[in-house]
Protein backbone atom coordinates (compact mmCIF):
# COMPACT_ATOMS: atom_id res chain seq x y z
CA UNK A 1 101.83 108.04 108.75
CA UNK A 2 101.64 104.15 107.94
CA UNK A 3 98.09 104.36 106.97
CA UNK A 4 98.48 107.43 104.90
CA UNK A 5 101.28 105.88 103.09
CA UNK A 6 99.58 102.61 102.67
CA UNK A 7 96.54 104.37 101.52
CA UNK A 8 98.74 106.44 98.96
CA UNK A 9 100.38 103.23 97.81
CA UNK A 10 96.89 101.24 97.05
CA UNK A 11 95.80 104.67 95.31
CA UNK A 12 98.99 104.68 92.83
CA UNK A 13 98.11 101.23 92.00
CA UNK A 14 94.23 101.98 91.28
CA UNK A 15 92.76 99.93 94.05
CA UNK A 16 91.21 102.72 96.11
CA UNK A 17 90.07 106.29 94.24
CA UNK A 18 89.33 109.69 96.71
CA UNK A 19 85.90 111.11 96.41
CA UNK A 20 85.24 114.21 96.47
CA UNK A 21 83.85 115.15 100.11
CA UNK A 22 83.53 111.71 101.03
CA UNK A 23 87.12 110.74 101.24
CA UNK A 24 88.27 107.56 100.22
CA UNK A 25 86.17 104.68 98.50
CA UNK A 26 88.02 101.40 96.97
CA UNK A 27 87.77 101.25 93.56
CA UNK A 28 85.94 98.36 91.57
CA UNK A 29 89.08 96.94 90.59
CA UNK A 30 90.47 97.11 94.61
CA UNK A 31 87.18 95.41 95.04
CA UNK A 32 87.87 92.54 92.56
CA UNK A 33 91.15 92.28 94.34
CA UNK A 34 89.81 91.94 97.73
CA UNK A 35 87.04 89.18 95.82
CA UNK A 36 89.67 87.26 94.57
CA UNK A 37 92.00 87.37 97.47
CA UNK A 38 88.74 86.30 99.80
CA UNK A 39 88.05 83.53 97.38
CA UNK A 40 91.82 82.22 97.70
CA UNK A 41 91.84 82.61 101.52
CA UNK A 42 88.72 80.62 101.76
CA UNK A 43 89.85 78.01 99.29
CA UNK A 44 92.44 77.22 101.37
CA UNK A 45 90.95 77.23 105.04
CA UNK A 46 90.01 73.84 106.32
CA UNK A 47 86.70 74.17 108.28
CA UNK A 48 84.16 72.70 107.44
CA UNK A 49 81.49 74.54 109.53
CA UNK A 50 82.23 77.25 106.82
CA UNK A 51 81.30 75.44 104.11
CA UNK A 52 77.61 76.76 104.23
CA UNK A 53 79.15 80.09 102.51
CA UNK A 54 81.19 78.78 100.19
């Protein structure tokens, strides 16, 4: 029931879209969400043995 509900919730808000037969896909604007939330995590970690894919 969580998922569903969390899945329902990321729908109404236009992040992730059903397909037909396929389920459900995230939307290009869920994936510029998850791009800029990525970029903010990553700007903020201190390792530098990342730094190669920044």
């Amino acid at each position: 029931n969580l998922i569903r509900t969390s899945l329902q919730a990321l729908e109404d808000d236009g992040l992730v879209t059903t397909a037909a037969g396929e389920g459900r896909r995230l939307s290009d604007d869920g994936e510029a969400f998850l791009s800029e939330v990525a970029a903010d995590v990553f700007e903020d970690l201190d390792r530098p043995e990342l730094e190669r894919y920044a």
